[in-house]
N, C-alpha and C. Protein backbone atom coordinates (compact mmCIF):
# COMPACT_ATOMS: atom_id res chain seq x y z
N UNK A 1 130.98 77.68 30.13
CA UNK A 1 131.40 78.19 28.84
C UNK A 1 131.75 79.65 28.98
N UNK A 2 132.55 80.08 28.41
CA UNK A 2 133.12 81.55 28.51
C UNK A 2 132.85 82.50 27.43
N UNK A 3 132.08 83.24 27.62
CA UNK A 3 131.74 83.95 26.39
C UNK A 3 131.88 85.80 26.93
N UNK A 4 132.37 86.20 25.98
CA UNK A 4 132.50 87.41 26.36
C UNK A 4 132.17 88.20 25.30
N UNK A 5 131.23 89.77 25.97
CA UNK A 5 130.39 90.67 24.72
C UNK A 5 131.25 91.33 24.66
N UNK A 6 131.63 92.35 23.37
CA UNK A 6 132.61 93.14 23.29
C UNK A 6 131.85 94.25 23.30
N UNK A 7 132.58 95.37 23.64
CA UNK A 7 132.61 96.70 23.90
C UNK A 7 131.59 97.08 25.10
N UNK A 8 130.55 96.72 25.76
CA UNK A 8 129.85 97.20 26.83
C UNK A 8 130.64 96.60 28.17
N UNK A 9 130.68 97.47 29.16
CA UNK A 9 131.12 96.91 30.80
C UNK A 9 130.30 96.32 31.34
N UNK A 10 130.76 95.07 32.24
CA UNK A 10 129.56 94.02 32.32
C UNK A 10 129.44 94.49 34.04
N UNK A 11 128.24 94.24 34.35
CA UNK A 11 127.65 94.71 35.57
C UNK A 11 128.41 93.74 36.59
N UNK A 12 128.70 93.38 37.79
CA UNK A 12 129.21 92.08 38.36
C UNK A 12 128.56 91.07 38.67
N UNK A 13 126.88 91.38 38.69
CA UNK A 13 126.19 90.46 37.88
C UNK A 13 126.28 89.54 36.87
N UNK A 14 126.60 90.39 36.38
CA UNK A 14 126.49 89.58 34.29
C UNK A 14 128.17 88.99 34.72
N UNK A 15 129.17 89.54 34.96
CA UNK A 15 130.21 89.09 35.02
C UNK A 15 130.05 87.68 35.74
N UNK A 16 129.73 87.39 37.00
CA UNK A 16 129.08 86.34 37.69
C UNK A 16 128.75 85.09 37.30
N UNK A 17 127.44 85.38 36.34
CA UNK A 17 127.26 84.66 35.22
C UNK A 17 127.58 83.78 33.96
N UNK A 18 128.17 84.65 33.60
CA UNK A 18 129.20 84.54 32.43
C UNK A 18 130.46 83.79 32.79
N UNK A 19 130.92 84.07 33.82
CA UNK A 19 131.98 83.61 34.51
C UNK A 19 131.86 81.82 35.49
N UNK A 20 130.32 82.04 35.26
CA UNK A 20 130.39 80.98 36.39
C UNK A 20 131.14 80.64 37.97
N UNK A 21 130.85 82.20 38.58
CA UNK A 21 131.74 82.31 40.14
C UNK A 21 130.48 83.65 40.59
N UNK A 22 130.97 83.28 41.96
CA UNK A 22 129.69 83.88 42.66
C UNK A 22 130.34 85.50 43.08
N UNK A 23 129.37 86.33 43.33
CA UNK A 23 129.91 87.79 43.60
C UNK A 23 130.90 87.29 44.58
N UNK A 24 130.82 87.09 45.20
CA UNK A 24 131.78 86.77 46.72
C UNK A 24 132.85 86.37 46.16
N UNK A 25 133.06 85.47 45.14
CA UNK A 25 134.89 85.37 44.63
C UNK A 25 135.22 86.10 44.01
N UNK A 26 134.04 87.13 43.11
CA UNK A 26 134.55 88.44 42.08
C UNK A 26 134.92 89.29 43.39
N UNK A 27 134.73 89.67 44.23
CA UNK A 27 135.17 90.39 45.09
C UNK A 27 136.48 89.89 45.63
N UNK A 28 136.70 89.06 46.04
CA UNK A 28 137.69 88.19 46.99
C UNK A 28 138.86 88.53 45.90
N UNK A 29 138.55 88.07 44.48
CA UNK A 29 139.85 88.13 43.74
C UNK A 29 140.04 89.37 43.54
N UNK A 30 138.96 90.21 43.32
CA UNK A 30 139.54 91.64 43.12
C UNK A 30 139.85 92.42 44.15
N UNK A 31 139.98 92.41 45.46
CA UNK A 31 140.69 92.55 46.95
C UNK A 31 142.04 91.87 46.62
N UNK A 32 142.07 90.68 46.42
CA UNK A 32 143.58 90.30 45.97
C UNK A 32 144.35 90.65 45.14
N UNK A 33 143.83 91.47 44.02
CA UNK A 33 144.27 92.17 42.88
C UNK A 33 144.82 91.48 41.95
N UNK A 34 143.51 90.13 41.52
CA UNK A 34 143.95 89.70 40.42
C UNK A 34 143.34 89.93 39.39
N UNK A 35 142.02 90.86 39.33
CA UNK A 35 140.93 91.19 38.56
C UNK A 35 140.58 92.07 38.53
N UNK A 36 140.80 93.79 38.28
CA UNK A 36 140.34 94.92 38.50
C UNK A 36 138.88 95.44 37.98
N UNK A 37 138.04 96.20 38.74
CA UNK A 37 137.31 96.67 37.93
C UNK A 37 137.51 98.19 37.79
N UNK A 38 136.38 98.81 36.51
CA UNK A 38 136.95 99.79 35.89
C UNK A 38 136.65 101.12 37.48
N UNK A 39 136.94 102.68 37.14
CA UNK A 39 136.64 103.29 37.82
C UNK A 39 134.96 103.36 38.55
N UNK A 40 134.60 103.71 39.29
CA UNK A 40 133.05 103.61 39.83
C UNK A 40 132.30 105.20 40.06
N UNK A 41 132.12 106.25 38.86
CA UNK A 41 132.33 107.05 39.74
C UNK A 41 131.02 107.22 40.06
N UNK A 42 131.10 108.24 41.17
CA UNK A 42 129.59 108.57 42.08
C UNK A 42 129.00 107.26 43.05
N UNK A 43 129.86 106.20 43.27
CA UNK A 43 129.44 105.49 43.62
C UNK A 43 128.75 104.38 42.93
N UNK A 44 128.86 104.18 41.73
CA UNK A 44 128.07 103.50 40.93
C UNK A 44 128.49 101.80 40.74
N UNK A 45 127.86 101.30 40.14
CA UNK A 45 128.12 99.77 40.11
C UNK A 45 129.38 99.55 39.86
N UNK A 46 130.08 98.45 40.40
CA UNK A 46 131.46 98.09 39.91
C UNK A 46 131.12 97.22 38.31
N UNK A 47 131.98 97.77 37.46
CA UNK A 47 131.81 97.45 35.86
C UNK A 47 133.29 96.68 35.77
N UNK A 48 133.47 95.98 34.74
CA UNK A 48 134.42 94.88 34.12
C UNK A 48 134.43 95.23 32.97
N UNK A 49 135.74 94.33 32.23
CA UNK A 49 136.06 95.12 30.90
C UNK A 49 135.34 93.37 30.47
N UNK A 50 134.84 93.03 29.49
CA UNK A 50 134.39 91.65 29.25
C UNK A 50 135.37 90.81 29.20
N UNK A 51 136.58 90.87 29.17
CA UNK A 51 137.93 89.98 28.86
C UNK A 51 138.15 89.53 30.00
N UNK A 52 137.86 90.08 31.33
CA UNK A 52 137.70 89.73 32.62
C UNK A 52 136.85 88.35 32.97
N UNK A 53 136.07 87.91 31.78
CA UNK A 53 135.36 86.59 32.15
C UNK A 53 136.37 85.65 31.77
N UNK A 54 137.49 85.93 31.08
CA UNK A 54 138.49 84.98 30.05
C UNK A 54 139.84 85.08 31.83
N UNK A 55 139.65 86.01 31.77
CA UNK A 55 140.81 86.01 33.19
C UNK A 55 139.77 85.46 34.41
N UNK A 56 138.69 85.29 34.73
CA UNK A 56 138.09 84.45 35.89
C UNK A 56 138.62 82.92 34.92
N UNK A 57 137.73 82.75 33.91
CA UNK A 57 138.19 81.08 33.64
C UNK A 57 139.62 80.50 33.76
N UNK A 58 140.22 81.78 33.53
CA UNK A 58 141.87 80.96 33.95
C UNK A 58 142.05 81.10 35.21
N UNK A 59 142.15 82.08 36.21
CA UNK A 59 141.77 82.08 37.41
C UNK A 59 141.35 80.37 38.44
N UNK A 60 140.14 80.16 37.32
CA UNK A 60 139.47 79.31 37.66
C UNK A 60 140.22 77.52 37.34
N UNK A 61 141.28 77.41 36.26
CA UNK A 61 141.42 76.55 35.91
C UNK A 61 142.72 76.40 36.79
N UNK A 62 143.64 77.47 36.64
CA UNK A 62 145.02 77.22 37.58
C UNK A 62 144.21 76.56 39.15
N UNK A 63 143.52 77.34 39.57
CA UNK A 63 143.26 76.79 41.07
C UNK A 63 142.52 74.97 41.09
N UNK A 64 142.54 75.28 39.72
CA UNK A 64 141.99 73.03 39.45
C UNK A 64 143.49 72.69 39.91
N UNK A 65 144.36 73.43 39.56
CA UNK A 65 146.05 72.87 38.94
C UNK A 65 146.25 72.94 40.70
N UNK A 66 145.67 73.63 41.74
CA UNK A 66 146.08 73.68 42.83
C UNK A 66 147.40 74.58 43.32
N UNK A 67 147.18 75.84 42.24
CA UNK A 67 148.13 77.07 42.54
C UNK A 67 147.53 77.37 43.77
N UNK A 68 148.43 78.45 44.19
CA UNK A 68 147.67 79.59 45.19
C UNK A 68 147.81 80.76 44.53
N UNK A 69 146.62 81.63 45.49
CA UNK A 69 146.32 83.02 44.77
C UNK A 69 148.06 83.85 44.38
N UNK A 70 148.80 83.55 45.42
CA UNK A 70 150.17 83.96 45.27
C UNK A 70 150.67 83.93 43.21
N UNK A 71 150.37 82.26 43.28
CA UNK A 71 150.96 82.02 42.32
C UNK A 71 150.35 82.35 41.02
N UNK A 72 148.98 82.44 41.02
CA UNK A 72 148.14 82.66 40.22
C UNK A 72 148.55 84.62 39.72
N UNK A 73 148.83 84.60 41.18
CA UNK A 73 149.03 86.47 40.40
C UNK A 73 150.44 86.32 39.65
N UNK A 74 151.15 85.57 40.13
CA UNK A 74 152.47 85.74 39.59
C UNK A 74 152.12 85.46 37.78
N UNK A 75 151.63 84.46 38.13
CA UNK A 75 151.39 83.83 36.56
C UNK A 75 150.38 84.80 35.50
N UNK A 76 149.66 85.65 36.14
CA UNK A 76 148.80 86.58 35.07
C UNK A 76 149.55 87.88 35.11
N UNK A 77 150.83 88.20 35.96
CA UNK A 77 151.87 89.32 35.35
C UNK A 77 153.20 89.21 34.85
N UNK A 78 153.05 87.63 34.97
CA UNK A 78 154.74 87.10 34.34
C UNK A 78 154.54 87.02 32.81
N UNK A 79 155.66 87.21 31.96
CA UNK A 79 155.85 86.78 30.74
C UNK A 79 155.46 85.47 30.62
N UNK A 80 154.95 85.18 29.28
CA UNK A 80 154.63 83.83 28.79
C UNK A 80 155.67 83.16 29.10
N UNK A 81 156.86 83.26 28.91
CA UNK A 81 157.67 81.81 29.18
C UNK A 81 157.48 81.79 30.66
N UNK A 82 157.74 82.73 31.50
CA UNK A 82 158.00 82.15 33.22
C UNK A 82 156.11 81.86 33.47
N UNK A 83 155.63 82.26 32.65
CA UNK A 83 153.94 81.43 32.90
C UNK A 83 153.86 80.49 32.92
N UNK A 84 154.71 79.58 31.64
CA UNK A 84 154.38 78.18 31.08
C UNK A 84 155.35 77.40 31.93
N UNK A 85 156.08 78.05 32.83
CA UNK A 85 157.37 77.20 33.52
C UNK A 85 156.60 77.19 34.98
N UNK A 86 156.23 77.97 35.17
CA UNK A 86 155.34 77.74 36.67
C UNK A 86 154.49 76.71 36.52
N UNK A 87 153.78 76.43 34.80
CA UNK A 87 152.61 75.77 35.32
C UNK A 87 153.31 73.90 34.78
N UNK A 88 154.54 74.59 34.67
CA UNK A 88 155.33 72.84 34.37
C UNK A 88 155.71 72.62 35.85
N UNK A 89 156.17 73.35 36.26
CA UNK A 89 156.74 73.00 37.69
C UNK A 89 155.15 72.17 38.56
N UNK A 90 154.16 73.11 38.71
CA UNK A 90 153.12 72.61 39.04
C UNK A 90 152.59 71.27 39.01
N UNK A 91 152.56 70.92 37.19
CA UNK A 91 152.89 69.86 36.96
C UNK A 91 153.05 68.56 37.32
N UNK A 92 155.04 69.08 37.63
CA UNK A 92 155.48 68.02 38.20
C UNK A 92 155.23 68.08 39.52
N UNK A 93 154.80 68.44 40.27
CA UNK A 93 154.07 68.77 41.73
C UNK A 93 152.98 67.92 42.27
N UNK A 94 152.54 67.72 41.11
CA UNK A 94 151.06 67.07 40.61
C UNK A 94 150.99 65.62 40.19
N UNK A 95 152.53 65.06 39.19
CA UNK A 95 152.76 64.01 39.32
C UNK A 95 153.65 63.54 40.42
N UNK A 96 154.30 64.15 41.33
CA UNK A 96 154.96 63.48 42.18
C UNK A 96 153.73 63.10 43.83
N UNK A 97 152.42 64.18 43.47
CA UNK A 97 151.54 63.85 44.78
C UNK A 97 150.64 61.93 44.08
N UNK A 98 150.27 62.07 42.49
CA UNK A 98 149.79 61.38 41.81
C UNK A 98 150.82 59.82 42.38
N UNK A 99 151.90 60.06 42.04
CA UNK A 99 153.14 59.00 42.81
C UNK A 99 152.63 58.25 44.16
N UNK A 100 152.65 59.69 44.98
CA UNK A 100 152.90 59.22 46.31
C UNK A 100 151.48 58.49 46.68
N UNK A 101 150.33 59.01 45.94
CA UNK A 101 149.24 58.12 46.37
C UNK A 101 149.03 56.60 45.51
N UNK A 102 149.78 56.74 44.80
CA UNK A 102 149.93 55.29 43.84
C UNK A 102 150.40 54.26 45.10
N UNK A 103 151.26 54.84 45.30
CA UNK A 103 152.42 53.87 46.38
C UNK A 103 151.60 53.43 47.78
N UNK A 104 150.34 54.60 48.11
CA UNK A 104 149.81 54.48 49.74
C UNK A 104 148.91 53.58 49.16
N UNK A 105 148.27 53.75 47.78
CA UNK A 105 147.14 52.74 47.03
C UNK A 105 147.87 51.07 47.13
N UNK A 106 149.09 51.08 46.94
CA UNK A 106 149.53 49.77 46.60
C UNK A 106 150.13 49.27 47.91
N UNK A 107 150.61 50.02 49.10
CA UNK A 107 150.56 49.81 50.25
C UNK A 107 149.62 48.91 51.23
N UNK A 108 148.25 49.79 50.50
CA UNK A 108 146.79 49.33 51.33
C UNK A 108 146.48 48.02 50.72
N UNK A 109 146.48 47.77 49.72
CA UNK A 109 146.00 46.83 49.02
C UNK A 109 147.06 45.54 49.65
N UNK A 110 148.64 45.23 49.54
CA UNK A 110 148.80 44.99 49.84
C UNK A 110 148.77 44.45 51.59
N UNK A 111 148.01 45.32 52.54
CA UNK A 111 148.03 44.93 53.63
C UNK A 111 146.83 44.19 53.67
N UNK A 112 145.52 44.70 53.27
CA UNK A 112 144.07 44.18 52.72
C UNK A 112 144.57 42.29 52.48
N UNK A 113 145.21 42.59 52.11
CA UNK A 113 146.11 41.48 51.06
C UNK A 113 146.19 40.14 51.65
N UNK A 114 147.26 40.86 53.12
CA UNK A 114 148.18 39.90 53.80
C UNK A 114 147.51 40.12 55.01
N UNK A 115 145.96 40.85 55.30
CA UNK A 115 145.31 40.89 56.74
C UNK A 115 143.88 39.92 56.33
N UNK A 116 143.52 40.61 54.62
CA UNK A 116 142.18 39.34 54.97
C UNK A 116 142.11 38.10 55.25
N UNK A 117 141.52 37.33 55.80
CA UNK A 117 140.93 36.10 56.19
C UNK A 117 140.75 35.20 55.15
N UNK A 118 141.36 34.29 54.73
CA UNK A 118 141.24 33.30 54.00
C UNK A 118 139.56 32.59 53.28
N UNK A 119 139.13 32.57 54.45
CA UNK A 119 137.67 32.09 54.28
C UNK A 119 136.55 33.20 54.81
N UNK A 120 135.48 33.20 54.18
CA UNK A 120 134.58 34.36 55.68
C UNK A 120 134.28 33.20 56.56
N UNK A 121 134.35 34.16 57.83
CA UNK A 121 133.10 34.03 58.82
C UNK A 121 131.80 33.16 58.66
N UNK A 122 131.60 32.10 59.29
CA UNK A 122 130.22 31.67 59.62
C UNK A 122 129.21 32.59 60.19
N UNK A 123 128.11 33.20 59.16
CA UNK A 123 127.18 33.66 59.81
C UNK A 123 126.73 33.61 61.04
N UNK A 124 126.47 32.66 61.41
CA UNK A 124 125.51 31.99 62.63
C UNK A 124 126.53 32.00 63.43
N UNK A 125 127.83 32.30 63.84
CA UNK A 125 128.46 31.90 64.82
C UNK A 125 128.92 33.71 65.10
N UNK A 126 128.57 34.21 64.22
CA UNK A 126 128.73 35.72 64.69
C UNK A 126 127.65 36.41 65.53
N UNK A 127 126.61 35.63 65.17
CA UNK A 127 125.72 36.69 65.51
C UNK A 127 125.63 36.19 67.76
């Protein structure tokens, strides 16, 4: 569930949490520069703006869709329309793999089909 507090910076802890992703991908994505955090100064904890838990869950849902980080950045700095057209293209990406395993499904079955054995095996003559 995604819930985000307004106005305090969330520790990358609490972000973590909230987010449901482990420090190690809050880092990973923000090395990739799809997630910034705010300035650190003196060395201090890396802080998040809370809207950052709403950008991990999408983050999180495109990579269900089987983007790559490539595409994922494209899609959180593109305009809404070339957003919603990437994730149609995807999509159809998605129904044409959905296809191709329909066809290897109905392939197998059919060989299952035309290889099983009419009758089983006599126990006793296997062993």
């Amino acid at each position: 569930m995604v819930e985000e507090r307004s106005g305090r910076l969330l520790l990358i802890g609490e972000l973590a949490d909230q987010a449901q992703v482990s420090l190690r991908t809050i880092r990973h994505y923000e090395e990739q520069g799809l997630i910034a955090s705010t300035e650190r100064p003196g060395g201090s904890f890396r802080r998040y703006e809370p809207r950052t838990v709403t950008v991990l869950a999408l983050i999180r849902w495109l990579r269900g869709l089987h983007l790559s980080l490539d595409e994922i950045r494209q899609h959180l700095t593109a305009p809404s329309t070339e957003a919603a057209a990437m994730v149609e293209t995807q999509v159809d990406v998605l129904r044409d793999e959905i296809a191709l395993a329909d066809q290897a499904i109905a392939e197998l079955r059919d060989h299952l089909h035309t290889a099983a054995p009419t009758s089983k095996p006599d126990r006793e003559a296997v062993s």
